[in-house]
N, C-alpha and C. Protein backbone atom coordinates (compact mmCIF):
# COMPACT_ATOMS: atom_id res chain seq x y z
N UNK A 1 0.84 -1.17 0.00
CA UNK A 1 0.00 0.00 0.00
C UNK A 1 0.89 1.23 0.00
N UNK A 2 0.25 1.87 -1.03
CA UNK A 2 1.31 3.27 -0.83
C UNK A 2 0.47 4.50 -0.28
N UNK A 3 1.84 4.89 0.58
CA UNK A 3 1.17 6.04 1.55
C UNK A 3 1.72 7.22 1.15
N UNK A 4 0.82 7.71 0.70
CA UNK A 4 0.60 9.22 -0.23
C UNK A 4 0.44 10.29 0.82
N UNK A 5 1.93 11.02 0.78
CA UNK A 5 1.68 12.69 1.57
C UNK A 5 1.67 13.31 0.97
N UNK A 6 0.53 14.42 1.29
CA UNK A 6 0.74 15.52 0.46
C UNK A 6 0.85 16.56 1.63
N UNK A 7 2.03 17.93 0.91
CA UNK A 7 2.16 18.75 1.53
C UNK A 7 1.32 19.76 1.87
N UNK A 8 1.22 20.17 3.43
CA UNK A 8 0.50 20.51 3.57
C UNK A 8 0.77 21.97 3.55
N UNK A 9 -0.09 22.92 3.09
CA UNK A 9 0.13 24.25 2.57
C UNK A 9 0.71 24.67 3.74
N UNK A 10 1.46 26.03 3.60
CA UNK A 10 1.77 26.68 5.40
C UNK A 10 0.72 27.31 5.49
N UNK A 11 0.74 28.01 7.06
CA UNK A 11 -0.67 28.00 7.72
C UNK A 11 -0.47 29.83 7.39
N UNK A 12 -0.35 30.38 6.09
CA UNK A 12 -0.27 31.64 6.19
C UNK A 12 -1.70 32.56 6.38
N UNK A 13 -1.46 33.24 7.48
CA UNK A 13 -2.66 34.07 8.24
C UNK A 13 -2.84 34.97 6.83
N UNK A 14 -3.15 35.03 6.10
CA UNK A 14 -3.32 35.82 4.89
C UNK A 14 -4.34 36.87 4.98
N UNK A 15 -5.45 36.40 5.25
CA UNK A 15 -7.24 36.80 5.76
C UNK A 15 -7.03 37.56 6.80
N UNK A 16 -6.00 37.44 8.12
CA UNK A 16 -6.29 38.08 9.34
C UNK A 16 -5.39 39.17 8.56
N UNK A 17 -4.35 39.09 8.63
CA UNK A 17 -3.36 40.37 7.74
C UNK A 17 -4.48 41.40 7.11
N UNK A 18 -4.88 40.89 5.87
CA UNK A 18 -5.80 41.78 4.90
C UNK A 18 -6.88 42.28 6.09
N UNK A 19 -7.51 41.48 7.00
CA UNK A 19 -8.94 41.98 7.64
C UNK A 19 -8.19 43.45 8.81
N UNK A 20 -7.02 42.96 9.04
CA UNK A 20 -6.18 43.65 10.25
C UNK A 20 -6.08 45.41 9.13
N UNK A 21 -5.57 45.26 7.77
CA UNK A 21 -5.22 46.19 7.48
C UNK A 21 -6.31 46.95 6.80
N UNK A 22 -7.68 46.54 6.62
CA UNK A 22 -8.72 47.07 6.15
C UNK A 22 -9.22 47.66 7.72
N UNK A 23 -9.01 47.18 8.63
CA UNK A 23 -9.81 47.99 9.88
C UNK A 23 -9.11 49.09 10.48
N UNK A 24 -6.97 48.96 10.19
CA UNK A 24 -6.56 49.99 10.56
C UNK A 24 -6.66 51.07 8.89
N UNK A 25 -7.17 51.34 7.90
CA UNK A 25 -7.14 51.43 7.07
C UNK A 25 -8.57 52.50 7.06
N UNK A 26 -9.81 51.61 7.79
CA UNK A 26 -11.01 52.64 8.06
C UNK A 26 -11.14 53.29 9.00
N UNK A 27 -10.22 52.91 10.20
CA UNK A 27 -9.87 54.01 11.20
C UNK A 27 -8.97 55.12 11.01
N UNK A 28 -8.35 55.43 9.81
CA UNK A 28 -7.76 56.98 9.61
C UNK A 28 -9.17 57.44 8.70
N UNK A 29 -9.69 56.56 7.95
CA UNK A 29 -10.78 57.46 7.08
C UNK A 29 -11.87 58.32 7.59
N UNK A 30 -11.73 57.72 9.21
CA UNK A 30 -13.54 58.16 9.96
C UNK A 30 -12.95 59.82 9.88
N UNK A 31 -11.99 60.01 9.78
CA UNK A 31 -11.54 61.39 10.67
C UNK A 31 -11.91 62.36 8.98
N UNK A 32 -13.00 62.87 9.19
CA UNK A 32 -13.21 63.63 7.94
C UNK A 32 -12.62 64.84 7.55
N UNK A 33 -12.49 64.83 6.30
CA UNK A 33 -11.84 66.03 5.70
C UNK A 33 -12.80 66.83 4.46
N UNK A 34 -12.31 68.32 4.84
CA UNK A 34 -14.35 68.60 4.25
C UNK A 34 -13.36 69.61 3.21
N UNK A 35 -13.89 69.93 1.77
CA UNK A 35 -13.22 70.97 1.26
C UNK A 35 -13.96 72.55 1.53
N UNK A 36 -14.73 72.49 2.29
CA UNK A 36 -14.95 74.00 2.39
C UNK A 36 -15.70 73.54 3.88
N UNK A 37 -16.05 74.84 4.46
CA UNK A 37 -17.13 75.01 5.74
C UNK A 37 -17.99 76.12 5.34
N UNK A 38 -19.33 75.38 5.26
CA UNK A 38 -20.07 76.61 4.76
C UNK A 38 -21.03 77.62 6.14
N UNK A 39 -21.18 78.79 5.68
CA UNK A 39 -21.94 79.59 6.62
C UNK A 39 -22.59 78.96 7.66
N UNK A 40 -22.66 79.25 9.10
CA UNK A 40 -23.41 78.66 9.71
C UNK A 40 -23.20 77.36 10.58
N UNK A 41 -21.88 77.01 9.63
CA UNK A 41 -21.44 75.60 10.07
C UNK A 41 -20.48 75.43 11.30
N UNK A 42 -20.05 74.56 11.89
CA UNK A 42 -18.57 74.85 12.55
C UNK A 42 -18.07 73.15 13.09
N UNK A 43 -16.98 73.34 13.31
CA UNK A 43 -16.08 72.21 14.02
C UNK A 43 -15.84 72.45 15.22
N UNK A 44 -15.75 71.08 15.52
CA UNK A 44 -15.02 71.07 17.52
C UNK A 44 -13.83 70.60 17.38
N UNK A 45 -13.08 70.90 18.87
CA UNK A 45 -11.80 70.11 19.17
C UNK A 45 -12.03 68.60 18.92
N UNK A 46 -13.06 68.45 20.28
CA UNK A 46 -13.50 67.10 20.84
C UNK A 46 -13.67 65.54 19.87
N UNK A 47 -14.31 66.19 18.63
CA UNK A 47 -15.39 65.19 18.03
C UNK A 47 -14.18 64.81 16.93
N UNK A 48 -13.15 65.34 16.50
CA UNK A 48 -12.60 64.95 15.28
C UNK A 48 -12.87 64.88 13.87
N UNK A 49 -13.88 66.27 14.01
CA UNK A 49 -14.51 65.66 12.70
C UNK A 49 -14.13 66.75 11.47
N UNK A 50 -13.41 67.64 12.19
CA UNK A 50 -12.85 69.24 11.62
C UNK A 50 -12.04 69.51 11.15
N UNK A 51 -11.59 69.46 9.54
CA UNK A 51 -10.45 69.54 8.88
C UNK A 51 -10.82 70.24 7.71
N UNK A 52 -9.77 71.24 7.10
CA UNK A 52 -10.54 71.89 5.73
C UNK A 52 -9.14 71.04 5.10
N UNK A 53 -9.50 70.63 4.14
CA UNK A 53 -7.61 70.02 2.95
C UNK A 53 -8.26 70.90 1.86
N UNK A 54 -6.95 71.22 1.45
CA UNK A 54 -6.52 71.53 -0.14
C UNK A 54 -7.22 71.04 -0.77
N UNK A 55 -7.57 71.14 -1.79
CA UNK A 55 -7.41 70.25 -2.83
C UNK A 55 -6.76 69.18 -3.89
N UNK A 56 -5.35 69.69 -3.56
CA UNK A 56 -4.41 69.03 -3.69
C UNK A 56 -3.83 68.34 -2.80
N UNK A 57 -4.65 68.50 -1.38
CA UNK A 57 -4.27 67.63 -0.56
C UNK A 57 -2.88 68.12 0.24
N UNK A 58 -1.80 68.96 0.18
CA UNK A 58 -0.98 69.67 0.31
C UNK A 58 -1.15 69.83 1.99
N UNK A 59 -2.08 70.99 2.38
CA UNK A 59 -2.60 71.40 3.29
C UNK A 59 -3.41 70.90 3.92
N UNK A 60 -3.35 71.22 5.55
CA UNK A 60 -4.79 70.70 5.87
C UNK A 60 -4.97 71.84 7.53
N UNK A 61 -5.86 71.97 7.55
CA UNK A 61 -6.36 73.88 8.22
C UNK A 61 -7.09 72.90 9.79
N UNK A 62 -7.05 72.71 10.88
CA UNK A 62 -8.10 72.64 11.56
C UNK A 62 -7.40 72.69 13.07
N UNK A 63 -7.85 71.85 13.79
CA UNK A 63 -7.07 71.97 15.24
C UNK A 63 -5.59 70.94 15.27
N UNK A 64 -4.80 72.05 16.38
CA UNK A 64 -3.30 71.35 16.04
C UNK A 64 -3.22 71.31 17.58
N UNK A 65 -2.53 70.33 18.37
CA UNK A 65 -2.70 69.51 19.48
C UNK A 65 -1.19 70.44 20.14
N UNK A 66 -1.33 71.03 20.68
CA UNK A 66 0.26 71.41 21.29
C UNK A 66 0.36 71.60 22.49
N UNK A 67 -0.54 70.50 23.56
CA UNK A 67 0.34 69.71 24.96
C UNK A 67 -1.28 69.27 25.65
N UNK A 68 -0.98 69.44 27.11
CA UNK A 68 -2.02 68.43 27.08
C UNK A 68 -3.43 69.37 27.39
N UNK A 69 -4.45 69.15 26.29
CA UNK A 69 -5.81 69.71 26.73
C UNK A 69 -5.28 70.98 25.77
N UNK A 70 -4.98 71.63 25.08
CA UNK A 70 -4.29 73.13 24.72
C UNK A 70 -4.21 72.48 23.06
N UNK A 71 -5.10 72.92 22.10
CA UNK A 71 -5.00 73.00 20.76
C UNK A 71 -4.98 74.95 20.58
N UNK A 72 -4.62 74.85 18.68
CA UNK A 72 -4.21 75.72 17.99
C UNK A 72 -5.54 76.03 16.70
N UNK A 73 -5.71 76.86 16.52
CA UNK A 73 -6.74 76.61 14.88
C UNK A 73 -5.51 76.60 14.15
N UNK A 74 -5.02 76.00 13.04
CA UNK A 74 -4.04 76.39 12.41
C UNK A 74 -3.77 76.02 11.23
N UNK A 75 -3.15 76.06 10.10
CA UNK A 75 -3.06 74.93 9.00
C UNK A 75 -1.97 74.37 8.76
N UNK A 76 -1.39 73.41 8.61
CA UNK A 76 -0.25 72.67 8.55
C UNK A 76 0.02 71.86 6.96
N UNK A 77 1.16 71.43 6.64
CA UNK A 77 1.69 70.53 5.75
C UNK A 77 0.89 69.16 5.73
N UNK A 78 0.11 68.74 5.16
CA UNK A 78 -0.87 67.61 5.25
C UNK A 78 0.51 66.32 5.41
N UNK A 79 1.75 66.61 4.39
CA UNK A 79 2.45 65.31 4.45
C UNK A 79 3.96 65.47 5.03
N UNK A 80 3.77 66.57 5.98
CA UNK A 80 5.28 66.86 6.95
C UNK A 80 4.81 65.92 8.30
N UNK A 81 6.37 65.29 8.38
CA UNK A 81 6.71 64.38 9.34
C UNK A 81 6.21 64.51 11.04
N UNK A 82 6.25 65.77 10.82
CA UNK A 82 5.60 66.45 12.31
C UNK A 82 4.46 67.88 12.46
N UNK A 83 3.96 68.00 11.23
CA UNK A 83 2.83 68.60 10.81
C UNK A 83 3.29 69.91 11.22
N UNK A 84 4.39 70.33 10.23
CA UNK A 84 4.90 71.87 10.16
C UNK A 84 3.86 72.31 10.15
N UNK A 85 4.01 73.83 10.80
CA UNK A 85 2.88 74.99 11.23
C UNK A 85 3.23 75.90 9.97
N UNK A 86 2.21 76.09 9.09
CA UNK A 86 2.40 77.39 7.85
C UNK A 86 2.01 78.32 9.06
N UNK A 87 0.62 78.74 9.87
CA UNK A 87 -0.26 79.53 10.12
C UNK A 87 -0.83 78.96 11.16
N UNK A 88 -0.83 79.90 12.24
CA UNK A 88 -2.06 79.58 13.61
C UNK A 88 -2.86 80.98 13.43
N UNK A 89 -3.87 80.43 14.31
CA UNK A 89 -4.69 81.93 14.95
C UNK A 89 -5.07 82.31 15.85
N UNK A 90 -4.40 81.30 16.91
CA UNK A 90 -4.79 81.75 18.97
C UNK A 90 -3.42 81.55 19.04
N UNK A 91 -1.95 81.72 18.59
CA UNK A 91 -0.83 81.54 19.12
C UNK A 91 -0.46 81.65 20.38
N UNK A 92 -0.61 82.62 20.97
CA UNK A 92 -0.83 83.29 22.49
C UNK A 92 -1.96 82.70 23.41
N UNK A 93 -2.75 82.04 23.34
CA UNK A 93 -3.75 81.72 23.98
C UNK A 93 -4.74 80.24 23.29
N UNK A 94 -4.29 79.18 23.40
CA UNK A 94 -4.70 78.08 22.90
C UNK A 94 -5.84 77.77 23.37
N UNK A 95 -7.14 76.91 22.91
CA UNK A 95 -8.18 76.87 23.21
C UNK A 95 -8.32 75.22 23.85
N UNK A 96 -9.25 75.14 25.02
CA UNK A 96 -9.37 73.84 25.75
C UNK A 96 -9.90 72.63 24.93
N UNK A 97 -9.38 71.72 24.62
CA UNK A 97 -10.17 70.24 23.92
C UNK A 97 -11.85 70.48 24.14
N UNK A 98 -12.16 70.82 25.28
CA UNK A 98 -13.35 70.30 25.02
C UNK A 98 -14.73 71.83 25.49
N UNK A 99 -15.14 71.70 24.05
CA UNK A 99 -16.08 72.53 23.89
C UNK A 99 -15.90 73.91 22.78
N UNK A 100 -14.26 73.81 22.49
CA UNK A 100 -14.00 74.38 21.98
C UNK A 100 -14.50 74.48 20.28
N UNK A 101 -14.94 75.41 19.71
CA UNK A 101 -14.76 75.28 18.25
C UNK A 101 -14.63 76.51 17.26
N UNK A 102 -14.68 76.60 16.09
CA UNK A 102 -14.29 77.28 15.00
C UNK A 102 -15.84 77.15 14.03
N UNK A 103 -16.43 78.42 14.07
CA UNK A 103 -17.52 78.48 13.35
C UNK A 103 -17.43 79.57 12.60
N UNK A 104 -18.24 79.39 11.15
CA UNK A 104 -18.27 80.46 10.29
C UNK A 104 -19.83 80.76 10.36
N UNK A 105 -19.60 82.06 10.76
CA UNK A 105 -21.22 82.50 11.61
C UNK A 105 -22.04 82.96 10.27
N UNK A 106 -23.17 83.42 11.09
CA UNK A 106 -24.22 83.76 9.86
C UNK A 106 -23.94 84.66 9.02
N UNK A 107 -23.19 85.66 9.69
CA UNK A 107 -22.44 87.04 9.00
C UNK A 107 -21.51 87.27 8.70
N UNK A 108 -20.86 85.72 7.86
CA UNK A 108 -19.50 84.60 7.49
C UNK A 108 -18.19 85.46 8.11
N UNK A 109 -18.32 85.89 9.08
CA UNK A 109 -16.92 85.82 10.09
C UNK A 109 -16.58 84.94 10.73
N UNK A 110 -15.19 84.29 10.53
CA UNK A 110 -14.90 82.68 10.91
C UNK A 110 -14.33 82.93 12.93
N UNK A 111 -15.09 82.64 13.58
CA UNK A 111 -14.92 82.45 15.09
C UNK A 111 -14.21 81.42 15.39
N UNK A 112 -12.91 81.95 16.53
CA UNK A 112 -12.81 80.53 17.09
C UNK A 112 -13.54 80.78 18.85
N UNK A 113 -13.67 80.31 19.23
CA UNK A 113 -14.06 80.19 20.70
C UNK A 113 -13.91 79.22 21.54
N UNK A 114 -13.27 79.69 22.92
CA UNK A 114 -12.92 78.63 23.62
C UNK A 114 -14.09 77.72 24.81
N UNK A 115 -14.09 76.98 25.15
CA UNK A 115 -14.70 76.13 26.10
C UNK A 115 -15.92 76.99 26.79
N UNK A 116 -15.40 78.21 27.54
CA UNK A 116 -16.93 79.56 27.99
C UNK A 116 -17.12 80.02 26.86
N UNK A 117 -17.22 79.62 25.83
CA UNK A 117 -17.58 80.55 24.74
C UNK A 117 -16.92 81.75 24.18
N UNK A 118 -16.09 82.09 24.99
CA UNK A 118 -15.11 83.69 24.65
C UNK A 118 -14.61 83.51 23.76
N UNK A 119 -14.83 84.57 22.59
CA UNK A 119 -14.13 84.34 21.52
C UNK A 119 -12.49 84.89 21.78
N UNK A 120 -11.77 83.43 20.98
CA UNK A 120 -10.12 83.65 20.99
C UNK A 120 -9.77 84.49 19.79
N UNK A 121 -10.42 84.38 19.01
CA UNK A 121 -9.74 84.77 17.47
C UNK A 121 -10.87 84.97 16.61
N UNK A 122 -11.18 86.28 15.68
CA UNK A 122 -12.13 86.17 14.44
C UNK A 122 -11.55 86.75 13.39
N UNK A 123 -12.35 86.54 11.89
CA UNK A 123 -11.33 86.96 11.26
C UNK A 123 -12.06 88.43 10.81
N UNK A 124 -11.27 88.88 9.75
CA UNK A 124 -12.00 90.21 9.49
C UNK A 124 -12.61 90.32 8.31
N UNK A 125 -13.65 90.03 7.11
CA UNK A 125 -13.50 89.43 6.84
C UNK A 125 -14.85 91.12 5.69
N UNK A 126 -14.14 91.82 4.98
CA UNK A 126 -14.98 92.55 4.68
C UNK A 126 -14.87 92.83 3.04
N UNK A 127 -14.55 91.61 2.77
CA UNK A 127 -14.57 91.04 1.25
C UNK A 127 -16.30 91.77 0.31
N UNK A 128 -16.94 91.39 1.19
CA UNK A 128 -18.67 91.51 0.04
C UNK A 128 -19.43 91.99 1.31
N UNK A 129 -20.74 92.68 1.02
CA UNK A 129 -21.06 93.33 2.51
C UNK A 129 -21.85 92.33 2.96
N UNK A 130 -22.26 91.11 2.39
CA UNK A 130 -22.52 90.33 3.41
C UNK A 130 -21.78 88.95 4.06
N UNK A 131 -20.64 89.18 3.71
CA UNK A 131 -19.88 88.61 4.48
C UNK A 131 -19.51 86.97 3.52
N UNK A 132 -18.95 86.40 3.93
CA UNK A 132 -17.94 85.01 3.23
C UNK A 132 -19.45 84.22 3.21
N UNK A 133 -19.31 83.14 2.10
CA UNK A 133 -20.84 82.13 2.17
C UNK A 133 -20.03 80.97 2.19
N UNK A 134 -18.43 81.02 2.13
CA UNK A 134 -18.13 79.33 2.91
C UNK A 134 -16.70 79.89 2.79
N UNK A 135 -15.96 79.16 4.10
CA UNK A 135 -14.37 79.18 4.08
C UNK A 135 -13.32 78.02 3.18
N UNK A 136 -12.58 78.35 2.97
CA UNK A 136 -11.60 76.87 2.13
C UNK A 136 -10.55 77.12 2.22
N UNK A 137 -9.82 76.07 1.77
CA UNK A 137 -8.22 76.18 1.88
C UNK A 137 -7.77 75.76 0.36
N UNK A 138 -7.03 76.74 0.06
CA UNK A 138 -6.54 76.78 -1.32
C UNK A 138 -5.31 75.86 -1.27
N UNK A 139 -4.90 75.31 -2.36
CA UNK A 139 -3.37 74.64 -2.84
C UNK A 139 -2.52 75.74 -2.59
N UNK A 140 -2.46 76.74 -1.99
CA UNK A 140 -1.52 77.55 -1.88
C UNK A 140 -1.09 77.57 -0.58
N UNK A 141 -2.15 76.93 0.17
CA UNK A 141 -2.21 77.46 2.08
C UNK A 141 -2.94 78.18 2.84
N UNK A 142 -3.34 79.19 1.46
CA UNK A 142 -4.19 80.05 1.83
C UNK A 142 -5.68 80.12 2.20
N UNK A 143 -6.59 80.07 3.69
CA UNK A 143 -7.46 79.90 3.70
C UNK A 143 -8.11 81.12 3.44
N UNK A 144 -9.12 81.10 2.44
CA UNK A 144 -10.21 81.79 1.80
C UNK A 144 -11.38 82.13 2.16
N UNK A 145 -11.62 83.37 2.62
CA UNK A 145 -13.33 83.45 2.92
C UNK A 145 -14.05 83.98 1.81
């Protein structure tokens, strides 16, 4: 009688790999990136959901983390190693994680305000007399009202 082995494949985790890198893969995507903020609208520290990018992807404008509880509004290098600062706008006075946000009000002046509500920073913004109808961030860096 002949005794027939056959080799048995190796036990390569192939499936867990691919399933491992599709879940760390949809956990950078949740964190949204919006190309404009229109009137009315605004972002928080807290929620993660507040980013303006380029269009080219270059840039990216929203809260910048600099120690503990203490963010920046600011826009940075979307693909620098340590998210070079082009531009802040509370330099002097950073706003608390939580409660904090950046709204472009009805009378499109872009607010930031901290945790009591006190505004840290607005912009000036006397482009058209009724004011900006959405903010963006250009391929240049430049955010636009």
């Amino acid at each position: 009688m002949a005794y027939h082995q056959t080799a048995s494949s190796p036990k390569c985790p192939c499936f867990l790999i691919l399933l491992v890198i599709t879940v760390f893969c949809c956990c950078f995507a949740t964190a949204k990136t919006q190309k404009s903020l229109k009137r009315g609208a605004s972002f928080s520290v807290e929620d993660d959901s507040g980013f303006l990018t380029s269009p080219d992807k270059s840039f990216t404008c929203g809260f910048y983390g600099v120690g503990t509880n203490a963010y920046w509004f600011s826009i940075w290098f979307t693909n620098s190693e340590n998210k070079t600062l082009v531009w802040m706008a509370n330099r002097d006075r950073p706003v608390n994680a939580l409660g904090s946000r950046v709204s472009l009000s009805r009378d499109g002046t872009m607010v930031l305000t901290d945790v009591d509500g006190k505004i840290v920073w607005e912009s000036s913004t006397n482009s058209t007399p009724t004011g900006a109808e959405r903010a963006e961030l250009l391929n240049s860096g430049n955010l636009l009202f």
